[in-house]
Protein backbone atom coordinates (compact mmCIF):
# COMPACT_ATOMS: atom_id res chain seq x y z
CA UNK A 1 19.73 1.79 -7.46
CA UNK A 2 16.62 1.62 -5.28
CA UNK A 3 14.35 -0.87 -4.77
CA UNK A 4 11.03 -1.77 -4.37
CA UNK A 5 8.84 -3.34 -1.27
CA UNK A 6 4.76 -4.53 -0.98
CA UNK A 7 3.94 -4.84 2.61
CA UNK A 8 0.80 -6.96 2.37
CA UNK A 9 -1.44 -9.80 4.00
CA UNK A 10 -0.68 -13.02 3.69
CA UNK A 11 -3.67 -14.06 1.29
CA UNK A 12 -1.66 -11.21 -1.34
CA UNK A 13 1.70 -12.00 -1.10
CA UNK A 14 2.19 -15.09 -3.02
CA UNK A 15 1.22 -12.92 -6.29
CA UNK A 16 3.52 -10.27 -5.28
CA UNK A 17 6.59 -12.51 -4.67
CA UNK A 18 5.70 -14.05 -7.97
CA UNK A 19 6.62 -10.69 -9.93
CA UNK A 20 10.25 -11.24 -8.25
CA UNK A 21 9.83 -7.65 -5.71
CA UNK A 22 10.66 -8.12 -2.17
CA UNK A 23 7.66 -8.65 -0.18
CA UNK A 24 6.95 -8.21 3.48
CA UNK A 25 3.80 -10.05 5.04
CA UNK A 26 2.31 -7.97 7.95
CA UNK A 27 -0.73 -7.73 9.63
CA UNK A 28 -3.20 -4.46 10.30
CA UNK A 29 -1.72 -5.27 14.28
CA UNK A 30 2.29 -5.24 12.90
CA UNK A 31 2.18 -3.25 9.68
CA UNK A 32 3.31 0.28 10.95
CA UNK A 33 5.97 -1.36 12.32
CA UNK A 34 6.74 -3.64 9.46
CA UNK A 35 6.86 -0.12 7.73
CA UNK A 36 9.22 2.00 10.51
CA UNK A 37 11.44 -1.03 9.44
CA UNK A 38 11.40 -0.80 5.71
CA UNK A 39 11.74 2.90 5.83
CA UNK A 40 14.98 2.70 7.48
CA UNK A 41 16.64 0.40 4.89
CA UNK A 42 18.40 2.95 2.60
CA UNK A 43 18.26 0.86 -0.55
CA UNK A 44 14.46 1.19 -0.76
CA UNK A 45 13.12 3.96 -3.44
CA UNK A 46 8.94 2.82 -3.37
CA UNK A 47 7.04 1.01 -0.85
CA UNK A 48 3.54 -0.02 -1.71
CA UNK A 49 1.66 -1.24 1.17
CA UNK A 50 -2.38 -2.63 1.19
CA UNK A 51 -4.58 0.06 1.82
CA UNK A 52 -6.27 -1.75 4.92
CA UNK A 53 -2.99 -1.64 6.93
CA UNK A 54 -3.08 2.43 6.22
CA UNK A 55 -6.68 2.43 7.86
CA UNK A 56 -5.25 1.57 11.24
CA UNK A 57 -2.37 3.71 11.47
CA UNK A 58 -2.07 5.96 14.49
CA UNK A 59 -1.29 9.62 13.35
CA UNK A 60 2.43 9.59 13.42
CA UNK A 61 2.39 6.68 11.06
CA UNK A 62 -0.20 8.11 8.78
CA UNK A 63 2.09 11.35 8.82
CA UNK A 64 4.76 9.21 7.64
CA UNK A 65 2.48 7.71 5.09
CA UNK A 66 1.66 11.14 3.05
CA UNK A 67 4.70 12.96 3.78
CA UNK A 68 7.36 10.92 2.58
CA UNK A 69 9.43 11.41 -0.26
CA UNK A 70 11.54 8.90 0.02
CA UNK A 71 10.85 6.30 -0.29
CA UNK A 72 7.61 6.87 -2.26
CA UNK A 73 4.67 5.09 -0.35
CA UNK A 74 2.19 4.02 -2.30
CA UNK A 75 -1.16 2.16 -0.93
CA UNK A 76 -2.57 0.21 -3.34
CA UNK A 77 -6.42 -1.21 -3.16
CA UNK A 78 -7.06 -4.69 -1.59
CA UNK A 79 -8.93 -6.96 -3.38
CA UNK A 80 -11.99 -8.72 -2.45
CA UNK A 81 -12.79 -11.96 -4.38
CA UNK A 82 -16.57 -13.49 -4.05
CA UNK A 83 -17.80 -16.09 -6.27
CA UNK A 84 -19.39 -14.30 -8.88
CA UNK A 85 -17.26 -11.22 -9.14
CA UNK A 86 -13.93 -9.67 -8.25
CA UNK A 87 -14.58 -6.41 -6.40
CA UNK A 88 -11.68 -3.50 -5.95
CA UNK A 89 -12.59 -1.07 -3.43
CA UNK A 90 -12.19 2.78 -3.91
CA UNK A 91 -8.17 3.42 -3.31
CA UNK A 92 -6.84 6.04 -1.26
CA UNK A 93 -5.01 6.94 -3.86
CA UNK A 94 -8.54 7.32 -5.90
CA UNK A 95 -9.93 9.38 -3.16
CA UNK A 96 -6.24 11.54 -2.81
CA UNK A 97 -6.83 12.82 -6.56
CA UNK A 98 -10.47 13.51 -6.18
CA UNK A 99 -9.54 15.22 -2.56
CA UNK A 100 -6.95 17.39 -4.54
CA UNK A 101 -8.84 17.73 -8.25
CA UNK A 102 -12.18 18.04 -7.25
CA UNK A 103 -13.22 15.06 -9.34
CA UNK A 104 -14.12 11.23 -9.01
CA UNK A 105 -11.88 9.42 -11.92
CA UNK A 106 -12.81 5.97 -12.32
CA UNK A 107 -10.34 3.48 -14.52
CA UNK A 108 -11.81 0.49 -16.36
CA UNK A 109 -10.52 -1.45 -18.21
């Protein structure tokens, strides 16, 4: 049986940990590491990792990122809380589909 990782900041992890999944705190600085390390395990089956780390990946990392199949890396969104409002920024997952489809598909709720 495989498991599952989050690699995330440390303002996002307490939520994670709270759903009982192993999570790994990194930083944008130690994240591709953080991820070389995960990827070597061989009990892990899906790593989701914030989106931000992704954004400062060299190109051997991002190649990692997009051409593994296992484990299945996911980035998910960060998100941004203000005052008024709770803001989700576009995914790269979001802008994967609409790279591949040809079409922006938004999810409300």
């Amino acid at each position: 049986m495989y498991n599952v990782v989050i690699i995330t900041d440390q303002g996002s992890l307490v939520g994670f940990r709270l759903t009982g999944v192993e999570v790994r705190e990194a930083t944008s600085e130690t994240a591709a590491e953080v991820l070389r390390e995960t990827i070597k395990r061989g009990d892990i089956g899906l790593i989701a990792i914030n989106e931000n780390f992704i954004k400062s990946f060299d190109q051997k990392t991002m190649r990692i990122v997009t051409e593994s199949e296992m484990p299945l890396i996911i980035p998910f969104p960060p998100v941004v809380y203000t005052e008024e409002k709770r803001d989700v920024e576009e995914s790269y997952a979001a802008q994967l589909i609409r790279k591949a489809i040809g079409y922006h598909i938004k999810l409300t709720k």
